[in-house]
Protein backbone atom coordinates (compact mmCIF):
# COMPACT_ATOMS: atom_id res chain seq x y z
CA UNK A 1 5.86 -8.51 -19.24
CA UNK A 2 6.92 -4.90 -18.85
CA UNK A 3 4.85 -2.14 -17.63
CA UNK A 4 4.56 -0.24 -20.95
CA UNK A 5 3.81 -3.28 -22.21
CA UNK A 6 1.01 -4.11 -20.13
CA UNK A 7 -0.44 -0.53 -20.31
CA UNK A 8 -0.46 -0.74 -23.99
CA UNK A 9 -2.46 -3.85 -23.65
CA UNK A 10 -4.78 -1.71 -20.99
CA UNK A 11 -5.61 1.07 -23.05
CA UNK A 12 -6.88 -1.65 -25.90
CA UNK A 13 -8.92 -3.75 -22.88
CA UNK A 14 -10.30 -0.31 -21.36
CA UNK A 15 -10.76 1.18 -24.39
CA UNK A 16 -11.26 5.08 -25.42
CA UNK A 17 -14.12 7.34 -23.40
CA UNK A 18 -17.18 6.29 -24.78
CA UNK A 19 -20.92 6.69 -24.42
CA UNK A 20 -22.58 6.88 -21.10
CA UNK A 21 -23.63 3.75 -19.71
CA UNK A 22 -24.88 1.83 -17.19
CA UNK A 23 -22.33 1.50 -14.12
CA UNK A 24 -21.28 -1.80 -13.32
CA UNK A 25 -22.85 -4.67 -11.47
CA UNK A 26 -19.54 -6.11 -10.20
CA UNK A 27 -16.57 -4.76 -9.03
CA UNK A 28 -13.00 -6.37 -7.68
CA UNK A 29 -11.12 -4.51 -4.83
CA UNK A 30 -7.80 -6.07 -4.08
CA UNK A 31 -5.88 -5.38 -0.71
CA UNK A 32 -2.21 -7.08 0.90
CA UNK A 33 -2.14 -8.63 4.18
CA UNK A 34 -1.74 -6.66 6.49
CA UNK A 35 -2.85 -4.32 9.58
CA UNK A 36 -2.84 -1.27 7.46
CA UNK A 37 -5.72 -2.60 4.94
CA UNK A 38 -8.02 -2.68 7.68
CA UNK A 39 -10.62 -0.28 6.58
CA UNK A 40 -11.18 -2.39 3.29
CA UNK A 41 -11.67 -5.18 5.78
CA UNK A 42 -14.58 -3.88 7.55
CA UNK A 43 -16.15 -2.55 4.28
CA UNK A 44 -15.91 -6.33 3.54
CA UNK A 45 -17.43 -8.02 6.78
CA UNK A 46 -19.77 -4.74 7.47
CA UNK A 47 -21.33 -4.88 3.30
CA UNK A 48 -20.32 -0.88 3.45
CA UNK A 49 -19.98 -0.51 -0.42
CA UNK A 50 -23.08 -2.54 -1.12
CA UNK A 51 -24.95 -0.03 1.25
CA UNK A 52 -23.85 3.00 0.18
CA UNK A 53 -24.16 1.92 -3.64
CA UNK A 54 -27.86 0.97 -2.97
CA UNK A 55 -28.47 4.38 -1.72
CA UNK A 56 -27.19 6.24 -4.72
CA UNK A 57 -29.66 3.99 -7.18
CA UNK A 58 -27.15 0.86 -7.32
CA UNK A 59 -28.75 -2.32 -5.70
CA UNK A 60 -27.13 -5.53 -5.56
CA UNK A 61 -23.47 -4.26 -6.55
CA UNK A 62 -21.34 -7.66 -6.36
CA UNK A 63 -18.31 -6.53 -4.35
CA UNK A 64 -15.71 -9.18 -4.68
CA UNK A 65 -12.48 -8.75 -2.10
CA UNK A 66 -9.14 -10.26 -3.33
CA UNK A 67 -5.56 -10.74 -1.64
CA UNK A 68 -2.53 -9.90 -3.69
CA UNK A 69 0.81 -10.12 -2.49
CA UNK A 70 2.37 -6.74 -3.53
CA UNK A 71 2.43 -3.62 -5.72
CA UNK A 72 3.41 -4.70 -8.90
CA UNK A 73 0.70 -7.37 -8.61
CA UNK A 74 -1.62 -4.49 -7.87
CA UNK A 75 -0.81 -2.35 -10.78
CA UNK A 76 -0.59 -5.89 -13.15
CA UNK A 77 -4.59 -7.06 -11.71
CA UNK A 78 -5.38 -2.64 -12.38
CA UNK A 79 -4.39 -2.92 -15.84
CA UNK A 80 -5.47 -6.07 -16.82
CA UNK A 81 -9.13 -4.52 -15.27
CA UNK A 82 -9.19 -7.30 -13.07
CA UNK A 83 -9.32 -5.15 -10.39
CA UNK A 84 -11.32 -1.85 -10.31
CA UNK A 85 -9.91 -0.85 -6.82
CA UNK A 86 -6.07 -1.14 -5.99
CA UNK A 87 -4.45 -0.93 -2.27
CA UNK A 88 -0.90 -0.71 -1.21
CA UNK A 89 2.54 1.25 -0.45
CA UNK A 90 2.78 4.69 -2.09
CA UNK A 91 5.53 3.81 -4.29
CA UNK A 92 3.02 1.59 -6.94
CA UNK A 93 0.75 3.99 -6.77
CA UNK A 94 3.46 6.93 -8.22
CA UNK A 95 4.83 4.48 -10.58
CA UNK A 96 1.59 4.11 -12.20
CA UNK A 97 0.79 7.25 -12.08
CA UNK A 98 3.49 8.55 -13.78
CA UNK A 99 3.15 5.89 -16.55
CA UNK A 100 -0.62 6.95 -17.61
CA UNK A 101 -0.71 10.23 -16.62
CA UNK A 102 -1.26 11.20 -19.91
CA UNK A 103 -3.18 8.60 -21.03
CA UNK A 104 -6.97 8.00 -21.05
CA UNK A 105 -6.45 5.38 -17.59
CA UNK A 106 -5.12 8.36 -15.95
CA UNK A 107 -4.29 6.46 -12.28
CA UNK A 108 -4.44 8.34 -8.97
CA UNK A 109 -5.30 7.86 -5.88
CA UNK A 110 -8.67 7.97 -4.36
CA UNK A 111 -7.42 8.64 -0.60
CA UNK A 112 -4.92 7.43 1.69
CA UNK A 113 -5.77 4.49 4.72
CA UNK A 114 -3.47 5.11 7.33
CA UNK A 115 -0.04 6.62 8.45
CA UNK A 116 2.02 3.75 10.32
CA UNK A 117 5.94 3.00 10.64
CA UNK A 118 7.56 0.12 8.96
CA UNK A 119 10.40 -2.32 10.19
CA UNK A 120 13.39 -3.44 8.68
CA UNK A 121 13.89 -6.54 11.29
CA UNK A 122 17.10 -8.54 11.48
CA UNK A 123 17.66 -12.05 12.53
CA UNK A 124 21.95 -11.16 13.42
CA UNK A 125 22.38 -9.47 16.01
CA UNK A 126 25.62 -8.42 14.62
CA UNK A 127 23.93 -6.07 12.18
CA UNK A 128 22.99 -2.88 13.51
CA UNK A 129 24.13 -0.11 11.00
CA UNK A 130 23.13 -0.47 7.37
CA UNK A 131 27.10 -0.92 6.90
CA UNK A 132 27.33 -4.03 9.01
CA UNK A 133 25.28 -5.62 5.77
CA UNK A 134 27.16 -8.11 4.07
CA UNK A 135 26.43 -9.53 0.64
CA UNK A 136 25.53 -13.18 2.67
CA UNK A 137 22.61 -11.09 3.94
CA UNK A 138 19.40 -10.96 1.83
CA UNK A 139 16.38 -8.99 2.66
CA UNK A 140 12.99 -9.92 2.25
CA UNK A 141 10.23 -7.40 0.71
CA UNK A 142 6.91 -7.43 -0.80
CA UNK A 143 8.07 -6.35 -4.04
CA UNK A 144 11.71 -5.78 -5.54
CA UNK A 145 12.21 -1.91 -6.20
CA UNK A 146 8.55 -0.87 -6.35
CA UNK A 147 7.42 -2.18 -3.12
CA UNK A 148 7.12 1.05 -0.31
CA UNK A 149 9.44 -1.08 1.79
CA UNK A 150 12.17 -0.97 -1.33
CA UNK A 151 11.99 2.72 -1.67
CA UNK A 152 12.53 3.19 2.00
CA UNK A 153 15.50 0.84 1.55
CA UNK A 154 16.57 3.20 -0.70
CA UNK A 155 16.29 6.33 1.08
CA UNK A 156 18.08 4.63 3.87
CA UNK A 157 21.03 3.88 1.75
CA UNK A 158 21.31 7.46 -0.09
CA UNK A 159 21.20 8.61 3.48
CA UNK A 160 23.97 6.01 4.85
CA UNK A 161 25.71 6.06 1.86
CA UNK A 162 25.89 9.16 0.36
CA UNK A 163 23.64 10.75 -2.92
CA UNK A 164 24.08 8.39 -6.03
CA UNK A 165 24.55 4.78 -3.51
CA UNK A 166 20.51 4.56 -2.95
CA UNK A 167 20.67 1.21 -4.97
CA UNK A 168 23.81 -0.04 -3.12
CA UNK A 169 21.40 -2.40 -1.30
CA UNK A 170 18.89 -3.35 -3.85
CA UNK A 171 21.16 -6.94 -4.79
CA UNK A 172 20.45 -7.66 -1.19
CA UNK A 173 16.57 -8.01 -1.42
CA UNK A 174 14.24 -10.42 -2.66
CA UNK A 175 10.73 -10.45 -3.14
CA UNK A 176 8.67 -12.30 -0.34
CA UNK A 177 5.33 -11.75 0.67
CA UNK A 178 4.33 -10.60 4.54
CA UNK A 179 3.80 -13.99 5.80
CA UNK A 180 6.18 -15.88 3.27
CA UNK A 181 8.76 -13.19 5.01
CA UNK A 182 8.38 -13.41 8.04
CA UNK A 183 8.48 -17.57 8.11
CA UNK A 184 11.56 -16.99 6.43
CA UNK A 185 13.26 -14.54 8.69
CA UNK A 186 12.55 -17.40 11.88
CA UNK A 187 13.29 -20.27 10.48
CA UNK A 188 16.64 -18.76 9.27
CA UNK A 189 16.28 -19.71 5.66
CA UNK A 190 16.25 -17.67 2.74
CA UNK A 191 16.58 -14.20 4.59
CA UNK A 192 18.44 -12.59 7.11
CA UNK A 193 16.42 -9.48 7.24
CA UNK A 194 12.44 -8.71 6.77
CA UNK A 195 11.20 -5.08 5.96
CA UNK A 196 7.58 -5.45 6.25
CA UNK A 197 4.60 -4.21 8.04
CA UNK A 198 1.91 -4.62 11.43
CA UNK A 199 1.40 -7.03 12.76
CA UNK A 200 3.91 -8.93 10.88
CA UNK A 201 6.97 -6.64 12.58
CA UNK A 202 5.23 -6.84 15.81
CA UNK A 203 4.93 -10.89 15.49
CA UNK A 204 8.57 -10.98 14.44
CA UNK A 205 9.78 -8.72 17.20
CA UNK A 206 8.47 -11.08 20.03
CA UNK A 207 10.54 -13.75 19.34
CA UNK A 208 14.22 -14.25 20.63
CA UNK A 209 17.19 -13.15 18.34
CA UNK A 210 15.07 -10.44 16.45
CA UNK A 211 15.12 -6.74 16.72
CA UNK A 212 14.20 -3.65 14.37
CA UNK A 213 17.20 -2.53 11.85
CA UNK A 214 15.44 0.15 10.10
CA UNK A 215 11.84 2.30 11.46
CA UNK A 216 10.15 4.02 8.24
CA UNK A 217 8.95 7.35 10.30
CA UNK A 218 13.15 7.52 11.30
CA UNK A 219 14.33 7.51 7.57
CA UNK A 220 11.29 9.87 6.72
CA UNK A 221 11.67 12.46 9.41
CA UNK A 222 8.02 12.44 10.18
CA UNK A 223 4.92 10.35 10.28
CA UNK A 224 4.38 8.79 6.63
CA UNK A 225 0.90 7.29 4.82
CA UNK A 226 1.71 3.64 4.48
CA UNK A 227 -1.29 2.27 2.03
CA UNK A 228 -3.31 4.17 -0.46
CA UNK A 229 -6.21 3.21 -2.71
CA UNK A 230 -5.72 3.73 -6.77
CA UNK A 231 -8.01 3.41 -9.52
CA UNK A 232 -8.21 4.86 -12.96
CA UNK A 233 -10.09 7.86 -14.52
CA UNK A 234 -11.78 6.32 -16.98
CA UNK A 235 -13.21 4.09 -14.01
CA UNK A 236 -13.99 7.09 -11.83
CA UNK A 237 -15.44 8.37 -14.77
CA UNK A 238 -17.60 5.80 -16.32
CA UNK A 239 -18.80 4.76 -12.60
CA UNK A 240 -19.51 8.12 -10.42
CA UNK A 241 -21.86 6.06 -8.12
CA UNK A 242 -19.79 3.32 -7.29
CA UNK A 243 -17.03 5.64 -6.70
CA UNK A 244 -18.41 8.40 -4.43
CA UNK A 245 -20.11 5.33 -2.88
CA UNK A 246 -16.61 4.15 -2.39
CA UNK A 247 -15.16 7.38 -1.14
CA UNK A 248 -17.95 7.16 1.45
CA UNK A 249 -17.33 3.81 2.36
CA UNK A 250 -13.73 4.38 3.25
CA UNK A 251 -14.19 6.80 5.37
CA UNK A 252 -16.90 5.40 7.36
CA UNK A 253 -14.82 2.35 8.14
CA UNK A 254 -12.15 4.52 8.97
CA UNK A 255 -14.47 6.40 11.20
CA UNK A 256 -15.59 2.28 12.97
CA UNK A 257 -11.91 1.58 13.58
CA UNK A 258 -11.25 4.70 15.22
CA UNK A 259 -14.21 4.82 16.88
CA UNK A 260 -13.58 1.03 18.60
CA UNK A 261 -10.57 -0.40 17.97
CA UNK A 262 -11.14 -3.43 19.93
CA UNK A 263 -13.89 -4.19 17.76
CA UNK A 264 -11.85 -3.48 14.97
CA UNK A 265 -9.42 -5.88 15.99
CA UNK A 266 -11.55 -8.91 15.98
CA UNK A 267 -12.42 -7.91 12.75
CA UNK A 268 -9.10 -8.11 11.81
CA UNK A 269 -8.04 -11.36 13.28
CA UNK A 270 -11.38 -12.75 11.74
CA UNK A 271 -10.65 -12.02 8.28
CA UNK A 272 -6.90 -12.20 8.09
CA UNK A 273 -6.28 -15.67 8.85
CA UNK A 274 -2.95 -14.65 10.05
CA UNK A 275 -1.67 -15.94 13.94
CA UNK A 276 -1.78 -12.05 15.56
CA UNK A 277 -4.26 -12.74 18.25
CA UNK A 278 -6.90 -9.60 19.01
CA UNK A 279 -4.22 -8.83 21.85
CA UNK A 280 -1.34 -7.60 19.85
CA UNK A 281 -3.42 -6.08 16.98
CA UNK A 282 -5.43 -3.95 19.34
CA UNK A 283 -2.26 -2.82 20.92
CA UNK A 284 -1.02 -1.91 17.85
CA UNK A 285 -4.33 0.09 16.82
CA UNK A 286 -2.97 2.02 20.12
CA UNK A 287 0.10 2.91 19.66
CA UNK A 288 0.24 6.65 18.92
CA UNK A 289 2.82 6.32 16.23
CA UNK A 290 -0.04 4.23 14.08
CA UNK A 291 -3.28 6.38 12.52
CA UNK A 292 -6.13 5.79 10.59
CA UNK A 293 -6.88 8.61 8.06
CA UNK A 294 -7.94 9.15 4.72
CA UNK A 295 -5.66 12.18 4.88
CA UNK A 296 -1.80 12.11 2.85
CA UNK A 297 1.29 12.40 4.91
CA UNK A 298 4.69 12.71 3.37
CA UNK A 299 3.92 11.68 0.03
CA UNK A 300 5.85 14.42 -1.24
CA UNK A 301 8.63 13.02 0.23
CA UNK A 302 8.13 9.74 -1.96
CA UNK A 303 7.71 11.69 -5.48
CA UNK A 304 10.50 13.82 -4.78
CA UNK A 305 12.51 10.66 -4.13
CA UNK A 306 11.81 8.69 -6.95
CA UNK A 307 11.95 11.60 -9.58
CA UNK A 308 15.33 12.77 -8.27
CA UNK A 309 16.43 9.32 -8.75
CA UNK A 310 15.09 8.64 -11.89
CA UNK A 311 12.42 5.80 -11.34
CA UNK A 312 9.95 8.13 -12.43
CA UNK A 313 9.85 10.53 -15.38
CA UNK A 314 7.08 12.68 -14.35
CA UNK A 315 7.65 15.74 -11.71
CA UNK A 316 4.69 16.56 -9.36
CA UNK A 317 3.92 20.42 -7.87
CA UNK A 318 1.45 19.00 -5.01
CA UNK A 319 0.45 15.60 -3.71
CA UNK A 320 -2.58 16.53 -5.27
CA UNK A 321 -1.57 15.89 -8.22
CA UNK A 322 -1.53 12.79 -7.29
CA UNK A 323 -5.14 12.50 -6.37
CA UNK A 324 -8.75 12.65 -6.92
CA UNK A 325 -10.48 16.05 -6.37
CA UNK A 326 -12.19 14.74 -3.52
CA UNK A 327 -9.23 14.48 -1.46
CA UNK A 328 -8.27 18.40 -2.00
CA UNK A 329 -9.82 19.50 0.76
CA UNK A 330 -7.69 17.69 3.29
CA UNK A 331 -4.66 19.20 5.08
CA UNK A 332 -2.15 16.45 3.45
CA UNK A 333 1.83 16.86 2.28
């Protein structure tokens, strides 16, 4: 089902603005899996939401925690108000916006989670220029065209290839999830190449015959935010507990990760399920390129991007535009 399709069928399911009334007793908050959802992760295993709702008159708010594999799942699970919270690359996030920006859903994002560089990793050693690709190659990616990783592909190629080529590489990739990816890229099947994310990349790069094509913060110029959370207006509206308890909630977890990362780590490796040992992800939590911040960085860069291009219609003045007013106050581009 298309988009438009699917926010047609949103705007029946959410309905118009209504009444005041109660704020709900159960919310879903979806995340991806990996390093950079981490703050959702110790809301999760620390009950931060359920706290902080509690002390604005909300007790007992059922906080369920789901793992999607992508974007466009995101925005799909948003829509369908299966999810009140969505978390991901900034690319969804504009996409959406753009779509219901003047409708009553109104998406934008209620802050950012981290800055962090991504990896394009290769299993040829052979390619080391985006024009050593080859149409035998195929690139894994958590979503075709929408995913953050696909818009960096992009960017890479306009830059490689000239203005008007960004999509010269886009028949290359297919649609894998982080771990579905990455088994793919060492066993040799399926992919050649993996543009993903921590500790996925990291995993990747330790074994033989791999190394790093592409680095996210290179193609950017600059440090970048890799995951935002989304939600709606009407939910921000219809729920200013929850939310403000959620704002809160973010940042303190922000605030535990930065404040002990090895702690953090554990955390991580407990909840993920994934084979990155406490080791590697604290390492990673140290490297100075990687930062946990509710602050925007480079999103700007994204927007322009896709509305020169044309995946977007809409045009923004600020990256505020792009989010709540509670994130104004921050120094963000």
């Amino acid at each position: 089902m298309r988009l438009m399709q699917r926010l047609a069928i949103a705007l029946v399911v959410f309905g118009g603005a209504g009444a005041a009334h109660a704020e709900m007793s159960e919310i879903s908050i979806a995340r991806q899996p990996s390093l950079g959802h981490l703050p959702l992760m110790i809301m999760q295993d620390r009950g931060i939401l359920e706290k902080n709702a509690a002390k604005r008159g909300i007790p007992n708010l059922k906080v369920n925690y789901l793992t999607l594999a992508g974007g466009a799942a995101m925005n799909d699970a948003l829509l369908s108000n299966s999810i009140q919270f969505a978390a991901g690359g900034v690319p969804p996030l504009i996409v959406l916006w753009a779509k219901t920006k003047n409708s009553p859903l109104a998406v934008k994002a209620v802050a950012a989670m981290n800055s962090m560089p991504l990896y394009l990793n290769m299993n040829k050693p052979n390619v080391r220029t985006l024009r050593d690709l080859t149409d035998s190659d195929k690139i894994g990616l958590p979503a075709v065209k929408v995913s953050i990783q696909a818009i960096l592909l992009q960017m890479a190629a306009e830059k490689e290839f000239g203005p008007g080529h960004q999509n010269d590489l886009d028949k290359l990739t297919v649609t894998l999830s982080h771990p579905d990816g990455m088994r793919a890229l060492l066993s040799s099947t399926e992919v050649t190449g993996h543009f993903t994310a921590a500790p996925i990349q990291e995993m990747e790069l330790a074994k033989p015959g791999v190394h790093t094509l592409l680095n996210s913060y290179k193609i950017l110029g600059n440090p970048s935010t890799f995951n935002v959370v989304w939600t709606s207006s009407k939910f921000r509206e219809e729920n200013p507990k929850i939310y403000e308890a959620f704002v809160e909630s973010l940042d303190e977890a922000i605030g535990i990760i930065n404040a002990d990362k090895t702690a953090a780590a554990k955390t991580y490796v407990k909840l993920s399920g994934d084979a990155a040992g406490e080791q590697l992800i604290t390492s990673i939590l140290n490297d100075p390129q990687v930062s946990f911040t509710s602050t925007p960085q480079g999103i700007g860069q994204y927007v322009g991007f896709m509305s020169r291009t044309g995946m977007i219609k809409e045009q923004a003045g600020s990256w505020k535009d792009l989010f709540f007013p509670n994130m104004y106050d921050k120094n963000g581009s």
